[in-house]
Protein backbone atom coordinates (compact mmCIF):
# COMPACT_ATOMS: atom_id res chain seq x y z
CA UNK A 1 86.68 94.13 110.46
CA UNK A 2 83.37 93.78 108.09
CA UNK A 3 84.63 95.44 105.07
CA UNK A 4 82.72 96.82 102.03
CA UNK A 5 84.00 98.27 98.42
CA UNK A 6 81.59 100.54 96.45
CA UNK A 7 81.43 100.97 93.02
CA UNK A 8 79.86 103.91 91.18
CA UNK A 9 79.40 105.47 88.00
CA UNK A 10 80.25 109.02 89.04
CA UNK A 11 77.86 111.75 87.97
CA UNK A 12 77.90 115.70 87.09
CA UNK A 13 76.38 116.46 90.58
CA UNK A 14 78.13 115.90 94.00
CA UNK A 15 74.65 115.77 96.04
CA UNK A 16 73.53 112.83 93.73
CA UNK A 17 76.76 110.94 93.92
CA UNK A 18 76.41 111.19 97.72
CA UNK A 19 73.04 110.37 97.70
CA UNK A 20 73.83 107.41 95.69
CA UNK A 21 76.49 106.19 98.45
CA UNK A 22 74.21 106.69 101.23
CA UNK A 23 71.18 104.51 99.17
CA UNK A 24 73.57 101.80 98.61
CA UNK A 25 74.53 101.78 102.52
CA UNK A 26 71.50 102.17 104.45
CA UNK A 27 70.69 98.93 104.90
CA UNK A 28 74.24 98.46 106.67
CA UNK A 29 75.89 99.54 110.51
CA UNK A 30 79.65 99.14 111.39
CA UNK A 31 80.87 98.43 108.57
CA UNK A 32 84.03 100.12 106.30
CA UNK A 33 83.45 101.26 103.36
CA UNK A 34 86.05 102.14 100.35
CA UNK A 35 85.11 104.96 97.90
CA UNK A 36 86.55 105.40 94.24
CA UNK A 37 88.72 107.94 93.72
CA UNK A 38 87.03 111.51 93.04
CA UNK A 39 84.02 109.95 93.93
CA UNK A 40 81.74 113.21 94.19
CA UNK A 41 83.26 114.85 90.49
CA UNK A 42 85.54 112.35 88.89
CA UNK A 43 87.70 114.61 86.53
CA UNK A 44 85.21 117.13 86.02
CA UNK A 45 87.59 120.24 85.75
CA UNK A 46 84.68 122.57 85.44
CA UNK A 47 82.87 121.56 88.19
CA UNK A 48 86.01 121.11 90.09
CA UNK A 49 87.32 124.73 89.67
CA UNK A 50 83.80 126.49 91.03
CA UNK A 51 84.20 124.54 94.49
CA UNK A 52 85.64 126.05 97.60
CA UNK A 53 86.44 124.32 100.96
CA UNK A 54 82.78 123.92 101.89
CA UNK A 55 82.82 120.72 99.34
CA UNK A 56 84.59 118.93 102.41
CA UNK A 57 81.68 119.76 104.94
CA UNK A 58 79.25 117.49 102.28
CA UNK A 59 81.34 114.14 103.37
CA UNK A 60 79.13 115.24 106.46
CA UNK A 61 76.00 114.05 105.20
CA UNK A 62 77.43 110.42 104.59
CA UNK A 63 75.55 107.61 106.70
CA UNK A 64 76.99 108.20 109.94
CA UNK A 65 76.30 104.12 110.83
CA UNK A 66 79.91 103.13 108.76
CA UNK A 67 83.44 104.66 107.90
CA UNK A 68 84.04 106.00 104.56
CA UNK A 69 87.38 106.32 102.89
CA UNK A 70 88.18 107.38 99.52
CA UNK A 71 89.82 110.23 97.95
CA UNK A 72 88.30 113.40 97.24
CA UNK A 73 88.97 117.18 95.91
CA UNK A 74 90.11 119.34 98.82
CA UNK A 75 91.58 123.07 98.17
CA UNK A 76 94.40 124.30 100.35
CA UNK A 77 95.22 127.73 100.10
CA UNK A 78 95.21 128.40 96.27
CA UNK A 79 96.05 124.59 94.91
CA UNK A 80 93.89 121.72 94.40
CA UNK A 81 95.03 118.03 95.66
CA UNK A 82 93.52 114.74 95.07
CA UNK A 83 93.21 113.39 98.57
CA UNK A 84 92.51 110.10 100.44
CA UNK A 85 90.07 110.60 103.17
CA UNK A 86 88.77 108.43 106.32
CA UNK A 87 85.33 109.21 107.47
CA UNK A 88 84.22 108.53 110.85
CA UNK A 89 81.45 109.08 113.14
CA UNK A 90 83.40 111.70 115.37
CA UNK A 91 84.91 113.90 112.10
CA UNK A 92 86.37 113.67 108.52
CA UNK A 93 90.58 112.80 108.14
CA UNK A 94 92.80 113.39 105.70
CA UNK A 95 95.65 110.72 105.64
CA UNK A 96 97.48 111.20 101.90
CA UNK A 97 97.77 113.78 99.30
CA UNK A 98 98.22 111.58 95.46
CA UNK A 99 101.77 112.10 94.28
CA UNK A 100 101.96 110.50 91.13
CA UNK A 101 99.34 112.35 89.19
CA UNK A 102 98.26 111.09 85.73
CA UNK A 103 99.25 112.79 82.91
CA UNK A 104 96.75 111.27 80.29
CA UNK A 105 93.70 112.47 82.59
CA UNK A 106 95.11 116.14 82.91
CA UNK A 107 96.22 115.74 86.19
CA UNK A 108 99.19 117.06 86.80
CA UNK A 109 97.77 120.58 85.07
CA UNK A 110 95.22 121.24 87.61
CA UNK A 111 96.43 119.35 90.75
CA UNK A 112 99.38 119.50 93.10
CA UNK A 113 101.05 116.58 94.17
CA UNK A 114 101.52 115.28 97.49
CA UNK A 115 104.98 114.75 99.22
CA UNK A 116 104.89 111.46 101.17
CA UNK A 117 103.32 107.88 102.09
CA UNK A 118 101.30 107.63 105.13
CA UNK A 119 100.12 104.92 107.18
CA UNK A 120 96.92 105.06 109.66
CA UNK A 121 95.31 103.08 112.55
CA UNK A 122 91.29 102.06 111.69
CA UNK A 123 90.12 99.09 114.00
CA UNK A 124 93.50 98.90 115.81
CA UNK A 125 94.63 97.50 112.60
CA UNK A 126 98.10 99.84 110.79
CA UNK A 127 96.47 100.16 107.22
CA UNK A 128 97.95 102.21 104.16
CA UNK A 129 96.52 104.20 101.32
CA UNK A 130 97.28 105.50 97.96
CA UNK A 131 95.25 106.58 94.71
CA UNK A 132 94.89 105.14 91.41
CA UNK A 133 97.77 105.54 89.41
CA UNK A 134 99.92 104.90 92.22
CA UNK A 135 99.12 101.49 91.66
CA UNK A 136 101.94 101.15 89.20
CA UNK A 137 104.80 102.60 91.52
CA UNK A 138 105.51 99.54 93.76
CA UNK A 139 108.04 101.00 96.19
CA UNK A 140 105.22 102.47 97.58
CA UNK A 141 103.70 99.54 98.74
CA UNK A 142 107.05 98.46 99.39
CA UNK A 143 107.06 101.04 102.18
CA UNK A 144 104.02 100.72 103.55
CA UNK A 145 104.55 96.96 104.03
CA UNK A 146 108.04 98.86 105.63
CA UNK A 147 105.80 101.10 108.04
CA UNK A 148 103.92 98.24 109.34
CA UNK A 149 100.14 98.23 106.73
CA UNK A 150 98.30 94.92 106.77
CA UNK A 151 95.89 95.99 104.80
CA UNK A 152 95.83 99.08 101.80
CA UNK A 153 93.26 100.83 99.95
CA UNK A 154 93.48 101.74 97.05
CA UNK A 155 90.49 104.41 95.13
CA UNK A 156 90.50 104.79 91.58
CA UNK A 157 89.06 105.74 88.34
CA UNK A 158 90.67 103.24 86.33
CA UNK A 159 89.57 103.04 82.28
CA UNK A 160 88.20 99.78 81.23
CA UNK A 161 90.69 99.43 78.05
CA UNK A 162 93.50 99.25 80.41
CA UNK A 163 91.45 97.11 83.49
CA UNK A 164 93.79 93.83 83.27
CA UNK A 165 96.51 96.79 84.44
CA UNK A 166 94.29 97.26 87.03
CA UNK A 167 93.72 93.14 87.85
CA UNK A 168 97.26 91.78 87.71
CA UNK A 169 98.96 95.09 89.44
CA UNK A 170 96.36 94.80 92.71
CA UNK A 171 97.12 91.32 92.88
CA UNK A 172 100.65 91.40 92.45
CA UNK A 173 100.63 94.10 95.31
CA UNK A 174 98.46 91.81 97.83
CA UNK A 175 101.16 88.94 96.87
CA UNK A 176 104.61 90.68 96.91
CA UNK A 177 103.70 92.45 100.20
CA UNK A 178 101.55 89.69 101.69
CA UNK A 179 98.61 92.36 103.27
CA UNK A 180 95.21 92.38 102.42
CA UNK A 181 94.58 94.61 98.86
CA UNK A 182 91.01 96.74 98.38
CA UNK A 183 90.20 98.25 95.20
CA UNK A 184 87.54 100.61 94.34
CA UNK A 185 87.35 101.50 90.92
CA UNK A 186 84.63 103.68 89.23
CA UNK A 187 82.21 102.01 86.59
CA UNK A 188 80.70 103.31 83.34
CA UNK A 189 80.80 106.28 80.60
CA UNK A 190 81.75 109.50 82.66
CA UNK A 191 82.69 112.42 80.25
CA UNK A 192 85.23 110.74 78.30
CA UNK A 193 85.91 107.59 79.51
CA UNK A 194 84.72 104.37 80.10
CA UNK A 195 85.79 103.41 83.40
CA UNK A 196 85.93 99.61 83.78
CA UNK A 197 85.36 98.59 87.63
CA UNK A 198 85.98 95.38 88.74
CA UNK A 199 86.46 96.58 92.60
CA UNK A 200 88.53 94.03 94.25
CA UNK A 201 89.35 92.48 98.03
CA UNK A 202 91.99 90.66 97.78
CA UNK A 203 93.74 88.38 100.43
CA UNK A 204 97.67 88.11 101.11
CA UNK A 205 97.75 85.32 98.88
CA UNK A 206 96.18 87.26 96.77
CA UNK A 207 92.91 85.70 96.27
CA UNK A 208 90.10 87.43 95.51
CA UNK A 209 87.85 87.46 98.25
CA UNK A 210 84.96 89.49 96.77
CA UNK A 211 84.20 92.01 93.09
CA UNK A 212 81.95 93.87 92.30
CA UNK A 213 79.89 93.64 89.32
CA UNK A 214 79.91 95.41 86.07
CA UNK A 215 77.45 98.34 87.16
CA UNK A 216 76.86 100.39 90.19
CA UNK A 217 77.03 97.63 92.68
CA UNK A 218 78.17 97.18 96.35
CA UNK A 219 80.71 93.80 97.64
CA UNK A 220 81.01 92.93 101.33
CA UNK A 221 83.36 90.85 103.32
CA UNK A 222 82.06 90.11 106.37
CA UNK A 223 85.07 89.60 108.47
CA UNK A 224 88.89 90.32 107.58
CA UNK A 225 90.99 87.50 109.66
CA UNK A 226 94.17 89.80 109.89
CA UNK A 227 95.92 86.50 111.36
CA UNK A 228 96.33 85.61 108.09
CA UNK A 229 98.53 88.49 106.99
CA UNK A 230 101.06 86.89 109.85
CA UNK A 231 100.46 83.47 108.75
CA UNK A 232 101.55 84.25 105.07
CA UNK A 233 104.49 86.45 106.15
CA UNK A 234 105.63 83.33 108.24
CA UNK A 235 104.63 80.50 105.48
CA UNK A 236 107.32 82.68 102.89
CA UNK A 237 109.46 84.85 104.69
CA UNK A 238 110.79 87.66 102.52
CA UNK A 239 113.42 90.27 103.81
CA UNK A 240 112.33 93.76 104.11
């Protein structure tokens, strides 16, 4: 698996935010790609309330050479949800729906929450998801570790005065579920926050394989040796 996190500094138009995803990729082919969370409008509420379903059909016009995943805005019915996506070649898939929605970003006024933890097959690898402020609820990892994940993703807009949160919680999740741990984290003043990056792949030891640095800026690991997830779970058993 040749995997990639991307790290942007979200902007007021969803066109130029994909645009800016598809410049950073072109020069790459088969390779997976994670998103940050709300990648095309961050926590734009006013731009968020004048879209309709046809936002989706823009995840379209992503470079059709890699697989996308992140989490994006997607209106069911008459309720918004903050959801993780996979993109492939063949179609766009939603996998999770964010539960724990963040109070100090508004969240919970203007989304719905999900109502469970899902895991997914990419690259004949079982892989899990969830979104940001999930990070600090650890029995969900706990669970996906449960349902068989080897490796999670994990999009985010994550503010740089809290980023050590960020650091130390995605490492502690590689370690005390011994999977591989992705991390793609938005960069830069957006509205009213400075988000503070620092996009992470992280090993079951929980090493840090690759980061991104502090600006727009795309990290690459050129093969994942899921072997290793085994050969950590056998080093230190745990029960589970």
């Amino acid at each position: 698996m040749k995997l990639g996190i991307i790290q942007l500094r979200i902007e007021e138009n969803v066109e130029r935010n994909i645009q800016k995803v598809n410049d950073l990729t072109s020069n790459y082919n088969d390779t997976i790609f994670l998103l940050p969370e709300l990648f095309t409008t961050g926590f734009n509420y006013d731009l968020i309330k004048m879209l309709d379903e046809s936002h989706i059909k823009l995840l379209d016009s992503l470079n059709k050479n890699n697989i996308f995943m992140g989490s994006i805005v997607r209106k069911k019915d008459s309720s918004y949800y903050n959801s993780f996506f996979v993109k492939y070649k063949n179609g766009i898939y939603f996998i999770y729906d964010k539960t724990n929605l963040f109070p100090l970003m508004g969240e919970d006024k203007y989304f719905s929450p999900g109502n469970g933890y899902y895991t997914f097959e990419i690259n004949n690898i079982t892989a899990g998801c969830a979104i940001c402020f999930d990070l600090r609820f650890c029995e969900i990892f706990f669970r996906l570790r449960k349902n068989g994940a080897k490796i999670v993703f994990l999009p985010a807009e994550w503010p740089k005065k809290r980023i050590e949160h960020l650091k130390i919680l995605s490492k502690a999740r590689a370690i005390e579920n011994q999977y591989y741990f992705i991390v793609s984290n938005a960069v830069g003043n957006t509205w009213s926050e400075n988000f503070g990056g620092n996009s992470m792949i992280i090993d079951p030891w929980g090493n840090v394989l690759k980061t991104a640095a502090d600006r727009e800026d795309i990290a690459i690991v050129d093969e994942i040796d899921f072997n290793l997830v085994d050969e950590v779970r056998n080093t230190i058993p745990m029960r589970c």
